[in-house]
PDB file of N, CA and C in Angstrom:
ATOM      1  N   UNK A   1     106.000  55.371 136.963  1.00  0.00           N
ATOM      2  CA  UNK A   1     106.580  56.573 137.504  1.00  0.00           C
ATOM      3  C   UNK A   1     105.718  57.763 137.086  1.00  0.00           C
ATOM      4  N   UNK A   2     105.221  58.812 138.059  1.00  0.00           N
ATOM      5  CA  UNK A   2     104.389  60.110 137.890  1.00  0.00           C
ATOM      6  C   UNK A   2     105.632  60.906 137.812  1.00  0.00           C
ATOM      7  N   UNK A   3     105.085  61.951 136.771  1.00  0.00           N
ATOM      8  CA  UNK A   3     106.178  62.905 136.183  1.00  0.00           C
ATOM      9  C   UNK A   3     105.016  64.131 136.639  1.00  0.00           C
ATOM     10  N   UNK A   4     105.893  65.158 137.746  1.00  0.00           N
ATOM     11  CA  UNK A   4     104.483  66.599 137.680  1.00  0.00           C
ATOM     12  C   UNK A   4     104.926  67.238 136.949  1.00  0.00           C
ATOM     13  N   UNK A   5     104.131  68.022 136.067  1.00  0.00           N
ATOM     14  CA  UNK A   5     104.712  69.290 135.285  1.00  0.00           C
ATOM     15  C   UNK A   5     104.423  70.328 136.516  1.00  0.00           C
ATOM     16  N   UNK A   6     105.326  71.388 136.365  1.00  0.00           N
ATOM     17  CA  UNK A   6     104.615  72.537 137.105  1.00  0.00           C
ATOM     18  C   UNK A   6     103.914  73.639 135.755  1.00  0.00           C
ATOM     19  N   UNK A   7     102.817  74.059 135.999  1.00  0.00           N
ATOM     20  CA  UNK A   7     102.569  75.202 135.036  1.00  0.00           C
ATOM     21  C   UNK A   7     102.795  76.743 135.973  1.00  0.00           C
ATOM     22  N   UNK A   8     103.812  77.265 136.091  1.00  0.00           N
ATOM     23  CA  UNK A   8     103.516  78.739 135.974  1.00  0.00           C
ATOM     24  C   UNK A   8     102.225  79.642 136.002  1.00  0.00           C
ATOM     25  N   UNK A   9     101.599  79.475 134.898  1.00  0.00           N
ATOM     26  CA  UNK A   9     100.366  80.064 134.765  1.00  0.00           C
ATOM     27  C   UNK A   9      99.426  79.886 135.654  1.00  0.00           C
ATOM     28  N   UNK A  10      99.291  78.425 135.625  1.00  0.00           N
ATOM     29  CA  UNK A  10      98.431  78.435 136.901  1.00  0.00           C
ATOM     30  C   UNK A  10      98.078  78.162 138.650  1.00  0.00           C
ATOM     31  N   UNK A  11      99.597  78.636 138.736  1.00  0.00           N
ATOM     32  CA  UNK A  11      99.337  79.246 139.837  1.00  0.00           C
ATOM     33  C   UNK A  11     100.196  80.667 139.860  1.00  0.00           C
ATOM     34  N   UNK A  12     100.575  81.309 138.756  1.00  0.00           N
ATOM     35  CA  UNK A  12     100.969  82.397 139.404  1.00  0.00           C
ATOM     36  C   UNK A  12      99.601  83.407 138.433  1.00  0.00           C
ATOM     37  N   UNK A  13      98.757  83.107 138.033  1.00  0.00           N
ATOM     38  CA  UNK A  13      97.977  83.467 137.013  1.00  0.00           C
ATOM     39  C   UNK A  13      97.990  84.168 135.712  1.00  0.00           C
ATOM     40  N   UNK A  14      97.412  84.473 134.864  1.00  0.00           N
ATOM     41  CA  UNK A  14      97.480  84.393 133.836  1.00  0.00           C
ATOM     42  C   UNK A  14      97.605  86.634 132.940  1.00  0.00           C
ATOM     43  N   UNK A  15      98.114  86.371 131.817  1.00  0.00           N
ATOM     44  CA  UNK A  15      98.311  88.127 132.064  1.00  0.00           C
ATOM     45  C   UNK A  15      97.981  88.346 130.634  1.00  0.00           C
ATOM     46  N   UNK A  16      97.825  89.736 130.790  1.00  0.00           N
ATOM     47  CA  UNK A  16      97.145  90.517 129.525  1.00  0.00           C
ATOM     48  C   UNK A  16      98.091  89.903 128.454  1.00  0.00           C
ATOM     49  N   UNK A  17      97.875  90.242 127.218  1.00  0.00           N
ATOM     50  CA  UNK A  17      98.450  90.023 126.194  1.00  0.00           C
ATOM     51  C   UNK A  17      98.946  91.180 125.572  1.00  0.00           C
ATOM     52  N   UNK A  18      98.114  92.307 125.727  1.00  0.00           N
ATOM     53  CA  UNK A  18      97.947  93.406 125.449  1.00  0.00           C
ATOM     54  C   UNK A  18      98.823  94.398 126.403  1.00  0.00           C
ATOM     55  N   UNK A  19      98.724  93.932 127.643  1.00  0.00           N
ATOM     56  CA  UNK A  19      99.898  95.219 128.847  1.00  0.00           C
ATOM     57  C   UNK A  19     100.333  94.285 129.731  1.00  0.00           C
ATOM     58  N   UNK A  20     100.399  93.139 129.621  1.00  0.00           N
ATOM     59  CA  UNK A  20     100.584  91.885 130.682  1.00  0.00           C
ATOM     60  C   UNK A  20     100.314  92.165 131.774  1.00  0.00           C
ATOM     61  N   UNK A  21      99.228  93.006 132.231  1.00  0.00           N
ATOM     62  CA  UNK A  21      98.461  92.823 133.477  1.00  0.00           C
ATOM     63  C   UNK A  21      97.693  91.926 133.934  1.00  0.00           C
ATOM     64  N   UNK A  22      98.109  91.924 135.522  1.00  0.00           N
ATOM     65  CA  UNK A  22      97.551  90.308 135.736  1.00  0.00           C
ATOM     66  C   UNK A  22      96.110  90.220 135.675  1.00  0.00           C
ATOM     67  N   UNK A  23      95.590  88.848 135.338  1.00  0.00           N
ATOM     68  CA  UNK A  23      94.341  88.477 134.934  1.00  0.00           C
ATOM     69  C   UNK A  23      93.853  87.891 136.150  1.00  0.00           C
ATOM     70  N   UNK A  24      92.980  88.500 136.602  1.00  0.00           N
ATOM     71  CA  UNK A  24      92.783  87.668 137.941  1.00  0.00           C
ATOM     72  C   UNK A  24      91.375  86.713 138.286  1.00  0.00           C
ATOM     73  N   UNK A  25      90.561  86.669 136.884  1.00  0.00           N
ATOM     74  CA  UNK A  25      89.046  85.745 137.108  1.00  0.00           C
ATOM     75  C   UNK A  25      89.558  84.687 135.534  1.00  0.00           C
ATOM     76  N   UNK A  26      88.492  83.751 135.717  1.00  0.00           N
ATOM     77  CA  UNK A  26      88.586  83.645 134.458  1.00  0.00           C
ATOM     78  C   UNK A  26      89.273  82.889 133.335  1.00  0.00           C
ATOM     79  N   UNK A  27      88.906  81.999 131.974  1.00  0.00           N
ATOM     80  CA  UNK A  27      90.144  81.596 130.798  1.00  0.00           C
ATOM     81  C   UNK A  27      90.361  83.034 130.061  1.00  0.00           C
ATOM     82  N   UNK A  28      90.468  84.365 130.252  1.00  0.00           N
ATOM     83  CA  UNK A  28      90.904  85.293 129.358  1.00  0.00           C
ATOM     84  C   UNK A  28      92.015  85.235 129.282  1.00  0.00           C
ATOM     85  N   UNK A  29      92.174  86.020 127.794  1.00  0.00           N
ATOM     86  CA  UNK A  29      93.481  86.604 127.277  1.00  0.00           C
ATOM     87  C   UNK A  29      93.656  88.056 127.478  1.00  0.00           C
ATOM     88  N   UNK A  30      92.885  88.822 127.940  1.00  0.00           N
ATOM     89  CA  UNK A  30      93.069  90.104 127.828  1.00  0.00           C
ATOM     90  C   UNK A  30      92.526  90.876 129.491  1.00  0.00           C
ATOM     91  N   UNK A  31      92.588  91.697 129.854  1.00  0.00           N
ATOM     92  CA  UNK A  31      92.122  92.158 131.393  1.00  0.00           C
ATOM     93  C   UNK A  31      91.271  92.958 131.264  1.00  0.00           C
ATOM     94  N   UNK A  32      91.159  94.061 130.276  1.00  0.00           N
ATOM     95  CA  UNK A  32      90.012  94.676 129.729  1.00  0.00           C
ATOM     96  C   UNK A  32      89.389  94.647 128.426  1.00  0.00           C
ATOM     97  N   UNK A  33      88.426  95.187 127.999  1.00  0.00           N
ATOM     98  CA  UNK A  33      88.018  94.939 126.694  1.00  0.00           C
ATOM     99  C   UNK A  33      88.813  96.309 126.070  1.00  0.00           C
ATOM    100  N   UNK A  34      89.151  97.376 126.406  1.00  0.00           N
ATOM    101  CA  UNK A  34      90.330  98.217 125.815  1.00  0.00           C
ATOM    102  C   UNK A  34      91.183  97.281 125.550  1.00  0.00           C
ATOM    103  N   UNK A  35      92.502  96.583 126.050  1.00  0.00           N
ATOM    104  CA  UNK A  35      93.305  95.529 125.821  1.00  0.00           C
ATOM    105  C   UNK A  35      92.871  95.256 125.098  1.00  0.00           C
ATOM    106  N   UNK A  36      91.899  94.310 124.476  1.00  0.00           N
ATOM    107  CA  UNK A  36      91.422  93.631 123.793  1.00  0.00           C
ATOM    108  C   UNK A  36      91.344  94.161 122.542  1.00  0.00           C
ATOM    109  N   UNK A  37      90.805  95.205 122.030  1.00  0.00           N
ATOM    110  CA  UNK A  37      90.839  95.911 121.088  1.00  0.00           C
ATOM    111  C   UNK A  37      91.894  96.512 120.704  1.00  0.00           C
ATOM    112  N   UNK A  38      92.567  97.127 121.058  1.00  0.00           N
ATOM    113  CA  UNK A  38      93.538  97.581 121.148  1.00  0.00           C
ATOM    114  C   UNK A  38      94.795  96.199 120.514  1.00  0.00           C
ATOM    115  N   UNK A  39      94.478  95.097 120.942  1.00  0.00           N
ATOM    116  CA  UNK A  39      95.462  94.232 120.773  1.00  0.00           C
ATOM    117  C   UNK A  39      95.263  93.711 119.635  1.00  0.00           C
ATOM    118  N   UNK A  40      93.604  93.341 119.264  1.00  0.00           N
ATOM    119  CA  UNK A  40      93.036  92.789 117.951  1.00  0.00           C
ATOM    120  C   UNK A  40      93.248  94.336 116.561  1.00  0.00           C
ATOM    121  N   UNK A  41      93.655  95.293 117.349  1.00  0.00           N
ATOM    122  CA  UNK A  41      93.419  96.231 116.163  1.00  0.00           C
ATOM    123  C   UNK A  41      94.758  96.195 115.370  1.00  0.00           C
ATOM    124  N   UNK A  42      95.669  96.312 116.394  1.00  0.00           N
ATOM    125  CA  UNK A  42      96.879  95.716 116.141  1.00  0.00           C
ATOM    126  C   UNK A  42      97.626  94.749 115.127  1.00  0.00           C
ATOM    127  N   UNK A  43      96.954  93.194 115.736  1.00  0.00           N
ATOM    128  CA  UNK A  43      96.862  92.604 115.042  1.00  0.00           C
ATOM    129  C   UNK A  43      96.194  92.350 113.708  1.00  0.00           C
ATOM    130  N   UNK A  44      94.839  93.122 113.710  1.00  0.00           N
ATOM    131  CA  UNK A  44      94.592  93.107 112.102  1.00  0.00           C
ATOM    132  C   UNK A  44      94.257  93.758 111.523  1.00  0.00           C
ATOM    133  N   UNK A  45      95.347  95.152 111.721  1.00  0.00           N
ATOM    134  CA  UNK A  45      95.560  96.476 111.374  1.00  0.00           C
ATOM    135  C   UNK A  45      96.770  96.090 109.325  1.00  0.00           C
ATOM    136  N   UNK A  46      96.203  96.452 108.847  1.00  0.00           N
ATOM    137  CA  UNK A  46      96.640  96.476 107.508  1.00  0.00           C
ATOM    138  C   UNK A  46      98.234  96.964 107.721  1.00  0.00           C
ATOM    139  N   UNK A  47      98.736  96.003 107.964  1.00  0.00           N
ATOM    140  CA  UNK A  47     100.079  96.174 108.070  1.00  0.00           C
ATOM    141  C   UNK A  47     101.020  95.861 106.675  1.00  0.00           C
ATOM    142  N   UNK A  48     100.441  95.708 105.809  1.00  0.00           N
ATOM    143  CA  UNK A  48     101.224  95.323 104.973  1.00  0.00           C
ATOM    144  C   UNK A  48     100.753  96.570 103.784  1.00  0.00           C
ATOM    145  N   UNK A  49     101.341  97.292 103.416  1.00  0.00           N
ATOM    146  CA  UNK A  49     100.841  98.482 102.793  1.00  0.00           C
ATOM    147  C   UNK A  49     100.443  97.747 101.305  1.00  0.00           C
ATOM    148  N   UNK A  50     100.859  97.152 100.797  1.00  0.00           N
ATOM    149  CA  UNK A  50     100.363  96.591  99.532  1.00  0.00           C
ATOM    150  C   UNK A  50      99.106  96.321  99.695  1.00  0.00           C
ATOM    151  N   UNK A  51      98.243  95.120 101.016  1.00  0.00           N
ATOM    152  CA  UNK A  51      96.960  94.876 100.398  1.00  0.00           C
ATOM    153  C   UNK A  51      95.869  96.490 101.451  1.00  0.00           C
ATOM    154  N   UNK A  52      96.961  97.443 101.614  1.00  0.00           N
ATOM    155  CA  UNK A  52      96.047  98.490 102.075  1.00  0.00           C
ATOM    156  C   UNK A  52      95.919  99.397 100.994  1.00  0.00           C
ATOM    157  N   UNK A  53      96.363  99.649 100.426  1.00  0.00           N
ATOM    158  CA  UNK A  53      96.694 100.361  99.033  1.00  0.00           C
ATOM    159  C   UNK A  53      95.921  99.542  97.724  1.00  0.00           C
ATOM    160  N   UNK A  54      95.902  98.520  97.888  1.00  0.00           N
ATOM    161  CA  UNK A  54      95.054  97.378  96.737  1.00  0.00           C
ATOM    162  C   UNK A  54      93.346  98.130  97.290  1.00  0.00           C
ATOM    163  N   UNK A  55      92.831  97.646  98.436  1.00  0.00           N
ATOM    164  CA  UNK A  55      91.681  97.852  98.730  1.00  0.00           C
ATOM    165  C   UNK A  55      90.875  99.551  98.306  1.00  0.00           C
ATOM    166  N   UNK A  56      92.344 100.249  99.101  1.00  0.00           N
ATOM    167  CA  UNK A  56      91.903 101.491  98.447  1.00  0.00           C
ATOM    168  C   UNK A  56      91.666 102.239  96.941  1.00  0.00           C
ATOM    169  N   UNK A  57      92.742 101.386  96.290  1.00  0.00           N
ATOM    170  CA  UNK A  57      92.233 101.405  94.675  1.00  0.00           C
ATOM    171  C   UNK A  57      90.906 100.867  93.904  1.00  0.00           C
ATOM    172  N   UNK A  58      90.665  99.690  95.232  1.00  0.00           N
ATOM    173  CA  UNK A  58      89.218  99.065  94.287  1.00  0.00           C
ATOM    174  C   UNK A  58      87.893  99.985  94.915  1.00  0.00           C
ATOM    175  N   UNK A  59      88.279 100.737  95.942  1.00  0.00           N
ATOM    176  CA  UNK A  59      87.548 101.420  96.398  1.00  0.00           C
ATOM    177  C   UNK A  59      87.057 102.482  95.899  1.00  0.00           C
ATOM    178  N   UNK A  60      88.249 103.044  95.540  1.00  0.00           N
ATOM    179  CA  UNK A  60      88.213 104.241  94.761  1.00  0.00           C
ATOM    180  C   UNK A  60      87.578 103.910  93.503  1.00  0.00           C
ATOM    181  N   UNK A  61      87.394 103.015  92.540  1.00  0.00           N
ATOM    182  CA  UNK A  61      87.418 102.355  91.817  1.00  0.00           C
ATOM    183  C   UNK A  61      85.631 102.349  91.914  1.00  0.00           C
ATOM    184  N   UNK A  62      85.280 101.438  92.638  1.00  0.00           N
ATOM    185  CA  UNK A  62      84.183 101.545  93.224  1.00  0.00           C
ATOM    186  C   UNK A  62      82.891 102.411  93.190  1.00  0.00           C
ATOM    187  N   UNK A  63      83.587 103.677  93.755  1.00  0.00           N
ATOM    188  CA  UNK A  63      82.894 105.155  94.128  1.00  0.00           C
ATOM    189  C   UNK A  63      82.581 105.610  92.602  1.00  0.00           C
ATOM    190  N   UNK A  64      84.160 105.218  91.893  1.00  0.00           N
ATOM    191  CA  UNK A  64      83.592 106.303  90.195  1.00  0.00           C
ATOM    192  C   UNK A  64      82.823 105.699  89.535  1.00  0.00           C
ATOM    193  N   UNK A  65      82.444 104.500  89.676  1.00  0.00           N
ATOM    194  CA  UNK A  65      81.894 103.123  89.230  1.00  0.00           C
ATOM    195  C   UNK A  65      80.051 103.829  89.612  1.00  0.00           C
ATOM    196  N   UNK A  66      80.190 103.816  91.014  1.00  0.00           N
ATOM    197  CA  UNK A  66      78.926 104.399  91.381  1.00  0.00           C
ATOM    198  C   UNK A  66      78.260 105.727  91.026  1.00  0.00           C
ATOM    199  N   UNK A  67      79.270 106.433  90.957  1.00  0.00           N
ATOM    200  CA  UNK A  67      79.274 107.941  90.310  1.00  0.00           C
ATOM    201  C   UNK A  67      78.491 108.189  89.145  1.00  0.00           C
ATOM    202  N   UNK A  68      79.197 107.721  88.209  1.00  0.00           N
ATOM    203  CA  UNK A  68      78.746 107.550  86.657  1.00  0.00           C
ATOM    204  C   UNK A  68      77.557 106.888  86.682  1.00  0.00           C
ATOM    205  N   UNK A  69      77.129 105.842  87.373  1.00  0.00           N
ATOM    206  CA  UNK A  69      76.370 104.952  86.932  1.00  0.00           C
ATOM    207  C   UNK A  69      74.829 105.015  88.624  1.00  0.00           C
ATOM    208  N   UNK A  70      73.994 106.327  88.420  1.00  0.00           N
ATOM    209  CA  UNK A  70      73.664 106.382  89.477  1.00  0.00           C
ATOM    210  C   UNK A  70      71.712 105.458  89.307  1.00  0.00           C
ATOM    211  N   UNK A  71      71.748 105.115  88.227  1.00  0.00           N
ATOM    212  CA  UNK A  71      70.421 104.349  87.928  1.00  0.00           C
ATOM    213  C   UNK A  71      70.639 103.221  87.798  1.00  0.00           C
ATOM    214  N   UNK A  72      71.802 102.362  87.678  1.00  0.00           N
ATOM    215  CA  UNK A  72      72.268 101.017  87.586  1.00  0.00           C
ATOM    216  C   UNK A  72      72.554 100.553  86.494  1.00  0.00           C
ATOM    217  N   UNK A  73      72.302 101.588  85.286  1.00  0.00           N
ATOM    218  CA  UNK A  73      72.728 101.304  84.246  1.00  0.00           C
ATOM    219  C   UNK A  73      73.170 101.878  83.118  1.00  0.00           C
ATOM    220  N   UNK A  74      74.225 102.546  83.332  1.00  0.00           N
ATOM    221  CA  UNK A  74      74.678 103.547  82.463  1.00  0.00           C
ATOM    222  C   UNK A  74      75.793 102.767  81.594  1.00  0.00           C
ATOM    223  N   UNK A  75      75.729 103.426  80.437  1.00  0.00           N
ATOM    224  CA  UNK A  75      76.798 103.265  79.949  1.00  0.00           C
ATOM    225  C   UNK A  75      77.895 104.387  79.412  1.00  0.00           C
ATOM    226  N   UNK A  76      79.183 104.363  79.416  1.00  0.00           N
ATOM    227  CA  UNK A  76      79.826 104.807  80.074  1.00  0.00           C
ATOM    228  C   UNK A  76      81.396 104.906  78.655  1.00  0.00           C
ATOM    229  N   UNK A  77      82.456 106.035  78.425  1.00  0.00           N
ATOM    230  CA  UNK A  77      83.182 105.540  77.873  1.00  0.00           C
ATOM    231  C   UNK A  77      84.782 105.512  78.754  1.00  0.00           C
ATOM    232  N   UNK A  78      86.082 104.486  78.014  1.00  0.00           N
ATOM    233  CA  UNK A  78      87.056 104.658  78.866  1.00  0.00           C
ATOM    234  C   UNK A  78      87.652 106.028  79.234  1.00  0.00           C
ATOM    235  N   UNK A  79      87.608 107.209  78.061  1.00  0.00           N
ATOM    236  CA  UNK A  79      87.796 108.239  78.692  1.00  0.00           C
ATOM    237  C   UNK A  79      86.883 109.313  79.905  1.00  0.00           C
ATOM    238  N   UNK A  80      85.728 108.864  79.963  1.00  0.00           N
ATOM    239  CA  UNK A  80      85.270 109.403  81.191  1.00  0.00           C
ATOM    240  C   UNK A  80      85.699 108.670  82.787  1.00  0.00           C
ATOM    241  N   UNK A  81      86.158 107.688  82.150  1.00  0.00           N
ATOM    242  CA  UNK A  81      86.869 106.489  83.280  1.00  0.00           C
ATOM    243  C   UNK A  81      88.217 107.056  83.393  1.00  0.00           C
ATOM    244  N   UNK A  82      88.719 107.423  82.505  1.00  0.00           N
ATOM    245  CA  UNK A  82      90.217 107.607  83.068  1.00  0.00           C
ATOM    246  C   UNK A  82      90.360 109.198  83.535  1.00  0.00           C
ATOM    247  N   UNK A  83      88.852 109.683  83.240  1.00  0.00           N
ATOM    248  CA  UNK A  83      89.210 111.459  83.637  1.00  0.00           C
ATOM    249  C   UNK A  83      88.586 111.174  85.232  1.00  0.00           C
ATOM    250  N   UNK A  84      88.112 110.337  85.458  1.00  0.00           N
ATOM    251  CA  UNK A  84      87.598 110.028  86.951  1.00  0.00           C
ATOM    252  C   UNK A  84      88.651 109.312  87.624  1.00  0.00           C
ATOM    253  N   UNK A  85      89.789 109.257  86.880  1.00  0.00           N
ATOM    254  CA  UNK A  85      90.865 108.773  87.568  1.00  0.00           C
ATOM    255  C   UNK A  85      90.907 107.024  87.836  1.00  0.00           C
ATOM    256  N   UNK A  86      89.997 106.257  87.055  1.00  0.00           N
ATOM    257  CA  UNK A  86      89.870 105.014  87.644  1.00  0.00           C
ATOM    258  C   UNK A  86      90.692 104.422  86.613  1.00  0.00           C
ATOM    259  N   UNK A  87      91.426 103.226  87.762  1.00  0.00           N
ATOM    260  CA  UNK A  87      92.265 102.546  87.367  1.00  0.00           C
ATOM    261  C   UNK A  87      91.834 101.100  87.223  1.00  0.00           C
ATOM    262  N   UNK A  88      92.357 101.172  85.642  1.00  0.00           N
ATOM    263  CA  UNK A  88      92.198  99.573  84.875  1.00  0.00           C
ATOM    264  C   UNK A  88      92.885  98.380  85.517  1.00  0.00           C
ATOM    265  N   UNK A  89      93.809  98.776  86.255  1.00  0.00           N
ATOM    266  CA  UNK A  89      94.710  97.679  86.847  1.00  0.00           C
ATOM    267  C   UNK A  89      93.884  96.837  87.681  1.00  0.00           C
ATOM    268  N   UNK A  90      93.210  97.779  88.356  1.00  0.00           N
ATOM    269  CA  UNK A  90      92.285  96.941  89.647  1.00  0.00           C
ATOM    270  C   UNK A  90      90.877  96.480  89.820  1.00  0.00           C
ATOM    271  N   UNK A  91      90.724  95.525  89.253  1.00  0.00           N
ATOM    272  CA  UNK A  91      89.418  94.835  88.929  1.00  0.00           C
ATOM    273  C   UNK A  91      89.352  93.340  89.803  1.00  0.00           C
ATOM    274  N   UNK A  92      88.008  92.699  90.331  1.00  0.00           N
ATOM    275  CA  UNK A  92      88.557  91.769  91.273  1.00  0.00           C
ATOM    276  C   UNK A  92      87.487  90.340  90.464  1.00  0.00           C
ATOM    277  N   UNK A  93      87.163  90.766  89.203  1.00  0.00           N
ATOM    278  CA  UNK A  93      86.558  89.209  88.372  1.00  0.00           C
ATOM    279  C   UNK A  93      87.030  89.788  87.010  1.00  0.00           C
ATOM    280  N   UNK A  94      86.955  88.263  86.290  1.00  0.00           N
ATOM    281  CA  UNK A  94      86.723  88.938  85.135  1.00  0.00           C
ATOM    282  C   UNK A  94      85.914  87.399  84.338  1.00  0.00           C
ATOM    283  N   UNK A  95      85.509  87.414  82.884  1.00  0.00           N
ATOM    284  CA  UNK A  95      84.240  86.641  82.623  1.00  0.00           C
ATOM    285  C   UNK A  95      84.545  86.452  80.811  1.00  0.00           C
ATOM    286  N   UNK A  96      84.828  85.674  80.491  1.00  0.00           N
ATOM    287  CA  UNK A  96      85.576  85.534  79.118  1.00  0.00           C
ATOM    288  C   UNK A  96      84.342  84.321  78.550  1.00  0.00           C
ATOM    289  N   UNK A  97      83.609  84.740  77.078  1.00  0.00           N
ATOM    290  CA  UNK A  97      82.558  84.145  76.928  1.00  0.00           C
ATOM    291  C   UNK A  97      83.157  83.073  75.835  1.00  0.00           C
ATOM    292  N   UNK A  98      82.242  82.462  75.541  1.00  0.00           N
ATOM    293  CA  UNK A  98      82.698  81.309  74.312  1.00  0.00           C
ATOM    294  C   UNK A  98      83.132  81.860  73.513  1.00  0.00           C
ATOM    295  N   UNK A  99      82.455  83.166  72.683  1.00  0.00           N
ATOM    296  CA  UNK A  99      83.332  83.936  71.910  1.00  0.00           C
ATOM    297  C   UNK A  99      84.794  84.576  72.026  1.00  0.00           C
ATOM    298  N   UNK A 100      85.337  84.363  73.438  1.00  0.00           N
ATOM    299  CA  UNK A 100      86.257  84.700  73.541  1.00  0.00           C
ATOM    300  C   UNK A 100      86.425  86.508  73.765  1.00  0.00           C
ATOM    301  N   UNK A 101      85.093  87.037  74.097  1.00  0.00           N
ATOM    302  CA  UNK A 101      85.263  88.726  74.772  1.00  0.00           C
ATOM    303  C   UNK A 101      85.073  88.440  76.377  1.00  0.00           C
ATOM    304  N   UNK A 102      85.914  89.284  76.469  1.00  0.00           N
ATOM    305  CA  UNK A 102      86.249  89.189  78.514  1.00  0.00           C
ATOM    306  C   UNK A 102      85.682  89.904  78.975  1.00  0.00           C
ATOM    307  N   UNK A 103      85.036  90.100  79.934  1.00  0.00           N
ATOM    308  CA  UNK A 103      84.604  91.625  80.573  1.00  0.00           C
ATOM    309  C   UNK A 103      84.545  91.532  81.681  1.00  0.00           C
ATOM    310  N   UNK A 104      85.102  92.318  82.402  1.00  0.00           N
ATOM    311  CA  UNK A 104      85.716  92.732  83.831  1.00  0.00           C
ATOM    312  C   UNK A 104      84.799  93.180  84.357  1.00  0.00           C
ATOM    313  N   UNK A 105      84.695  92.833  85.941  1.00  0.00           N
ATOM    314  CA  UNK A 105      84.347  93.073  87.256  1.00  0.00           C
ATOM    315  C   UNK A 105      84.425  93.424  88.140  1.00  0.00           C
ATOM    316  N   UNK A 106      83.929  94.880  88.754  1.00  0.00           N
ATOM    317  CA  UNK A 106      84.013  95.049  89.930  1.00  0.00           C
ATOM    318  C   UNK A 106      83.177  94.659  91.156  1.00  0.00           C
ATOM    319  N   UNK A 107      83.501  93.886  91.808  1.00  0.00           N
ATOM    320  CA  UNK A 107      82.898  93.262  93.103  1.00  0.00           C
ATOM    321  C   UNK A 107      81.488  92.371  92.247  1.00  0.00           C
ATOM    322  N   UNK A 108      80.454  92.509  92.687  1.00  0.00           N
ATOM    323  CA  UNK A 108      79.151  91.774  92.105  1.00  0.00           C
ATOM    324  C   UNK A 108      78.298  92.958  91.041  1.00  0.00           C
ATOM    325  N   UNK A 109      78.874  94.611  91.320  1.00  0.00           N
ATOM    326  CA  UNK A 109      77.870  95.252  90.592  1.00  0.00           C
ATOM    327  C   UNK A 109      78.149  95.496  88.873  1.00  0.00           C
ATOM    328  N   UNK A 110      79.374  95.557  88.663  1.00  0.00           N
ATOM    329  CA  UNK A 110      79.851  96.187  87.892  1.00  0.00           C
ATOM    330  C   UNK A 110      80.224  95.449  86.911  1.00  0.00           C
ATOM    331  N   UNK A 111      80.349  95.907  85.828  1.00  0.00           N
ATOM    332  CA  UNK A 111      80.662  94.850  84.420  1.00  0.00           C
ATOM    333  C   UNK A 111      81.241  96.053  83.569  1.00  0.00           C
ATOM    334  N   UNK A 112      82.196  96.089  83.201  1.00  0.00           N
ATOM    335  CA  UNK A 112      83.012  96.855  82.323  1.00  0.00           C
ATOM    336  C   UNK A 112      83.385  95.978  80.889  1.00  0.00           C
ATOM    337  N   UNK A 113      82.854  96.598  79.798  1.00  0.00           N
ATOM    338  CA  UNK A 113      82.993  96.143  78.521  1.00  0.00           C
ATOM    339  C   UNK A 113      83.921  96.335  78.174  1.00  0.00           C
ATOM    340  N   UNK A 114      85.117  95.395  76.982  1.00  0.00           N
ATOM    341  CA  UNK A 114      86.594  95.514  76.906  1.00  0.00           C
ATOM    342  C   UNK A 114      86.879  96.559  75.832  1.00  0.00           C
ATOM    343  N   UNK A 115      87.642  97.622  76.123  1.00  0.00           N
ATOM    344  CA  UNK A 115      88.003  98.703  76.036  1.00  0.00           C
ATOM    345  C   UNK A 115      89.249  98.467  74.267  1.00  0.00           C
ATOM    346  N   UNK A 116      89.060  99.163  73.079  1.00  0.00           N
ATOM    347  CA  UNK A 116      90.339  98.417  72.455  1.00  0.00           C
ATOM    348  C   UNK A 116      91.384  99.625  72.634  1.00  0.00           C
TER     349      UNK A 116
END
């Protein structure tokens, strides 16, 4: 026994995702490349304020990092760090030696010595 499916889609054709305007060439998802963007920005638009607010701290973080340290190798104390406003909370490595001293990381440049 043959069972037909009918699909909808293809024959009544296929529609934006973005304004569900009909799609009339084509396997797209979208009818213009506005749509398209517009729909992807959407979608991976920092919607969740926690990891938009995280990024912006390591960012910030970052900049004073670069600030202070404009030859690649400065050294530096925690109170010029905390008058630059940078926050200890947000560090994204950290590196604990046989001796047991840790020292924190920002991204690949940065190495912060542990503070007592």
């Amino acid at each position: 026994m043959e069972v037909y499916i009918h699909n909808p889609e293809a024959t009544m054709g296929k529609y934006c995702l973005e304004c569900n305007g009909k799609i009339l060439v084509g396997p797209k998802k979208y009818c213009s490349d506005y749509c398209r963007s517009t729909y992807n920005s959407k979608l991976n638009k920092d919607n969740k304020n926690l990891i938009r607010n995280i990024n912006n701290r390591l960012r910030k973080n970052y900049r004073t990092l670069e600030e202070l340290n404009p030859d690649g190798k400065t050294k530096t104390t925690k109170s010029r760090l905390l008058d630059k406003e940078f926050d200890f909370e947000y560090i994204t490595n950290t590196y604990t030696t046989k001796k047991g001293t840790t020292y924190f990381f920002l991204y690949d440049r940065y190495r912060l010595p542990p503070f007592g």
